[in-house]
Protein backbone atom coordinates (compact mmCIF):
# COMPACT_ATOMS: atom_id res chain seq x y z
CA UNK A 1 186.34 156.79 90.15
CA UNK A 2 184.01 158.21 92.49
CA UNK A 3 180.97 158.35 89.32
CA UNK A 4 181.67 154.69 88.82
CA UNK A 5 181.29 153.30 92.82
CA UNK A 6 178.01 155.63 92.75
CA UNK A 7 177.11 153.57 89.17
CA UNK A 8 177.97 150.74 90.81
CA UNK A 9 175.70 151.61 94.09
CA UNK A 10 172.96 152.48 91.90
CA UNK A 11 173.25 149.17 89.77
CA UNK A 12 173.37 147.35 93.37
CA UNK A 13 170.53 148.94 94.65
CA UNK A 14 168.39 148.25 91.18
CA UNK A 15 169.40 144.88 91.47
CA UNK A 16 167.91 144.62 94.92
CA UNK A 17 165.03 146.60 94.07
CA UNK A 18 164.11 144.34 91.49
CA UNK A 19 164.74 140.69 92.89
CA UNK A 20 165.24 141.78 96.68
CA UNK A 21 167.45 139.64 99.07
CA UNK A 22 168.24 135.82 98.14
CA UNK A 23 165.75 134.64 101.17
CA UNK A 24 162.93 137.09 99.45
CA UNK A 25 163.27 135.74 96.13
CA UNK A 26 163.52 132.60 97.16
CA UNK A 27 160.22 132.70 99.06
CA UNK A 28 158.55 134.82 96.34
CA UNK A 29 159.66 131.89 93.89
CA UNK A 30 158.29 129.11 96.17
CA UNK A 31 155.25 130.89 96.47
CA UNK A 32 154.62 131.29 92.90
CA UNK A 33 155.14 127.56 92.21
CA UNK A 34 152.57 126.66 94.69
CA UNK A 35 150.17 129.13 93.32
CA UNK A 36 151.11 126.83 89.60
CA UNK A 37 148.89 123.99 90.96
CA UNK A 38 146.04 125.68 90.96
CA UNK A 39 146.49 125.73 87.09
CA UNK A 40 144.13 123.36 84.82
CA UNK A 41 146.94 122.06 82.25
CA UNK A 42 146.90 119.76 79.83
CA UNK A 43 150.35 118.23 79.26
CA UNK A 44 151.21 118.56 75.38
CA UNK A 45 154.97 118.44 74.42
CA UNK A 46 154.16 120.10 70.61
CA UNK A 47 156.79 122.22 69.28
CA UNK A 48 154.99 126.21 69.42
CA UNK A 49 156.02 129.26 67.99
CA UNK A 50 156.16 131.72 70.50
CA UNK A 51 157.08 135.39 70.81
CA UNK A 52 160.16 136.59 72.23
CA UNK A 53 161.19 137.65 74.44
CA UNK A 54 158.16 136.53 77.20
CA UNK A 55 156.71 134.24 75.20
CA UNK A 56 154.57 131.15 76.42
CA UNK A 57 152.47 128.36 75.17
CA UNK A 58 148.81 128.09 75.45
CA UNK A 59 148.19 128.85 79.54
CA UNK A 60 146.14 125.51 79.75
CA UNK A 61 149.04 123.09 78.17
CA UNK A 62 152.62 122.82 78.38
CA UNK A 63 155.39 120.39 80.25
CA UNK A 64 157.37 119.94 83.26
CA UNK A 65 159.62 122.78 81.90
CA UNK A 66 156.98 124.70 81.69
CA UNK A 67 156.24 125.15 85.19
CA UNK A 68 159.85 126.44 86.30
CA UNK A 69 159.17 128.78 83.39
CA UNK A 70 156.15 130.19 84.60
CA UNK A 71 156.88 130.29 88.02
CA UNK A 72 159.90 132.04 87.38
CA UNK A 73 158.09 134.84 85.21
CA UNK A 74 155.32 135.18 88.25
CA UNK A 75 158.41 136.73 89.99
CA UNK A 76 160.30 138.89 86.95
CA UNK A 77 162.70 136.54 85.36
CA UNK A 78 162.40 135.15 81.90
CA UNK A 79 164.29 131.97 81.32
CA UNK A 80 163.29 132.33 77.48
CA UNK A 81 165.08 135.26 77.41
CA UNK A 82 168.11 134.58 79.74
CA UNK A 83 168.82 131.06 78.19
CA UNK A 84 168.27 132.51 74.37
CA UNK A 85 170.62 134.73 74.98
CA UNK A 86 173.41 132.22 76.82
CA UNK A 87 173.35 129.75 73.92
CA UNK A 88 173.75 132.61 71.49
CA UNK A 89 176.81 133.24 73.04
CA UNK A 90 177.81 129.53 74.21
CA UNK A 91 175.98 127.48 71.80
CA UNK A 92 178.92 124.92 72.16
CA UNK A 93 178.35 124.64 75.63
CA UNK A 94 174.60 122.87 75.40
CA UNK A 95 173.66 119.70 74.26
CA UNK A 96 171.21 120.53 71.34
CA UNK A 97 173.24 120.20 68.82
CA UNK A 98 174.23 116.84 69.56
CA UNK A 99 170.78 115.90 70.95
CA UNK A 100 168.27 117.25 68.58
CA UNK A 101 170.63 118.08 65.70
CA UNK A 102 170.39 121.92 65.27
CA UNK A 103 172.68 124.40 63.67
CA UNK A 104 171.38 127.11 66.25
CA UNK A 105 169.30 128.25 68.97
CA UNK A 106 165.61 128.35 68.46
CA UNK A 107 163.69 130.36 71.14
CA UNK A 108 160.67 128.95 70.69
CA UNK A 109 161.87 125.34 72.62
CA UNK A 110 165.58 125.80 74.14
CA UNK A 111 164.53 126.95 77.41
CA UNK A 112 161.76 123.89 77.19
CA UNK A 113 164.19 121.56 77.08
CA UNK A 114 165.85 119.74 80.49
CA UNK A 115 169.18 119.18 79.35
CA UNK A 116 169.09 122.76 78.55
CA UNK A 117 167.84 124.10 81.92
CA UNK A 118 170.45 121.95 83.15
CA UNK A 119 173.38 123.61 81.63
CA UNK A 120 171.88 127.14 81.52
CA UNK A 121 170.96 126.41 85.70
CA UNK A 122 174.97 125.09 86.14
CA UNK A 123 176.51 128.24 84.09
CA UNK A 124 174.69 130.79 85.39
CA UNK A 125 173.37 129.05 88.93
CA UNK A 126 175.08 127.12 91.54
CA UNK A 127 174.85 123.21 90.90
CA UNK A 128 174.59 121.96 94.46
CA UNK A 129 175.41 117.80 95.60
CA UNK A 130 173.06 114.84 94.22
CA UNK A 131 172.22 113.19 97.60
CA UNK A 132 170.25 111.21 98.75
CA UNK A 133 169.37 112.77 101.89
CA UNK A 134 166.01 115.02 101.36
CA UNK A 135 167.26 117.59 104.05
CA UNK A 136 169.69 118.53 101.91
CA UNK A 137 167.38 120.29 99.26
CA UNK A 138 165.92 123.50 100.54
CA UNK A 139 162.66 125.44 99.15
CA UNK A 140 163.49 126.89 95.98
CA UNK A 141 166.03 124.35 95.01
CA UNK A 142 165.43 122.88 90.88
CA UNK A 143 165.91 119.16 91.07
CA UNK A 144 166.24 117.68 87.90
CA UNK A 145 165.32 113.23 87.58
CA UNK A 146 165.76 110.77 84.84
CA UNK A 147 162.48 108.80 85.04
CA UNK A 148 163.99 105.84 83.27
CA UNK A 149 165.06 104.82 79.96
CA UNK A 150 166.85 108.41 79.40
CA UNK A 151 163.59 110.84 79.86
CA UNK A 152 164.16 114.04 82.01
CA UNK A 153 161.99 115.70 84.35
CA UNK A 154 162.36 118.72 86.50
CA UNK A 155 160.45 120.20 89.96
CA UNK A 156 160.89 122.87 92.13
CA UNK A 157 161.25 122.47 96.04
CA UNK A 158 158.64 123.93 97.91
CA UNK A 159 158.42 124.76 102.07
CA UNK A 160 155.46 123.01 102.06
CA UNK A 161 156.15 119.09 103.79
CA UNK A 162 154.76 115.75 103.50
CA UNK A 163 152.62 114.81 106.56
CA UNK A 164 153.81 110.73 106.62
CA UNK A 165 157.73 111.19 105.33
CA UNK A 166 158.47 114.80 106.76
CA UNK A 167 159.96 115.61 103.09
CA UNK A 168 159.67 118.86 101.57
CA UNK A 169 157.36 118.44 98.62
CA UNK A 170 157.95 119.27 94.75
CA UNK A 171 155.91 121.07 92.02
CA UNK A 172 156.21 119.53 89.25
CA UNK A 173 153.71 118.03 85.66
CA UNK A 174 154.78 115.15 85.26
CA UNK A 175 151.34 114.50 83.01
CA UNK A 176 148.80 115.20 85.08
CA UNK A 177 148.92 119.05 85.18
CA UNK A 178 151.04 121.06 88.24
CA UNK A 179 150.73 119.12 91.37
CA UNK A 180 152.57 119.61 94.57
CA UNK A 181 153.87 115.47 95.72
CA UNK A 182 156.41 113.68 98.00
CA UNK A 183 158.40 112.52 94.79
CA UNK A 184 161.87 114.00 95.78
CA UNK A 185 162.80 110.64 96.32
CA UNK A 186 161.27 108.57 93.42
CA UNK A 187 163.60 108.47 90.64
CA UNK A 188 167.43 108.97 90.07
CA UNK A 189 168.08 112.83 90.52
CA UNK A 190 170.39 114.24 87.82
CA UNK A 191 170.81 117.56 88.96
CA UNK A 192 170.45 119.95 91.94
CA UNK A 193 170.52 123.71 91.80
CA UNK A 194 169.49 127.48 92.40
CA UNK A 195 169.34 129.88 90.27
CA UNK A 196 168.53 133.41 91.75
CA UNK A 197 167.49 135.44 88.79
CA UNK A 198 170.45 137.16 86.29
CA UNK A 199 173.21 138.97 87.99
CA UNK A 200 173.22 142.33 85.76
């Protein structure tokens, strides 16, 4: 009994070693996103065959997706990895088979996919209320749009606020390369949630 509570201390203390307390990460993750729009990137939605696990497109392309992705690896978590291995396990649970018709995960795009980041953020997250109030989305928070007609698009919150609307603005590419904007508010939000790194 008394080896497994000092296991479990040591796990604990690991844990906190690597991601540090939920305000930390948070403002490690917020600060990593910034540091994204200082990133020439050219948006190309190709299917790429990448490694695994830590695997990433060219640095000077990639997608909306590929920004949460990046800016979570600046601060040690891989969502290739962690979302591989959830559909692995709950491939049922995710809507690629019914979306894009596949027999089984492929980590090459599943963690480049919105829907996917949606489930993945809601199963191993916490999926916070759609409002429309902005003060209700703190820095760090994934906000996740349709833009119309059915296409996704996801941002990260940021600490940094708009000077004319007092909104806290969002990293995002939504063509243009990363850019930090007052678009919170623009289209119909889909999803809300935080996801502090895997709980081992």
């Amino acid at each position: 009994m008394l080896f497994a509570l000092l296991a479990y201390s040591g796990g604990q203390a690991m844990s906190q070693a690597v991601h540090g307390s939920r305000p930390e990460f948070t403002s490690r993750l917020v600060a990593a996103a910034i540091e994204r729009t200082h990133h020439p990137v050219r948006y190309v939605s190709a299917y790429v065959r990448i490694p695994y696990p830590g695997g990433d497109v060219p640095a000077d392309t990639g997608v909306c997706t590929d920004e949460i992705i990046r800016s979570y690896r600046a601060v040690g978590v891989d969502l290739q990895k962690e979302v591989h291995e959830d559909m692995v396990q709950n491939f049922e649970a995710y809507p690629i088979k019914r979306r894009w018709l596949l027999a089984h995960p492929d980590s090459n795009i599943d963690h480049r996919r919105v829907p996917n980041l949606m489930v993945f953020f809601q199963r191993k997250g916490e999926s916070l209320p759609i409002t429309a109030k902005a003060a209700d989305y703190a820095p760090g928070d994934l906000v996740t749009w349709d833009l119309g007609g059915g296409v996704p698009h996801i941002g990260i919150v940021v600490d940094q606020k708009s000077h004319w609307s007092g909104r806290c603005m969002i990293v995002h590419n939504i063509g243009e390369g990363p850019k930090m904007e007052d678009v919170l508010l623009n289209w119909r939000i889909t999803g809300h949630y935080r996801y502090f790194g895997p709980q081992r």
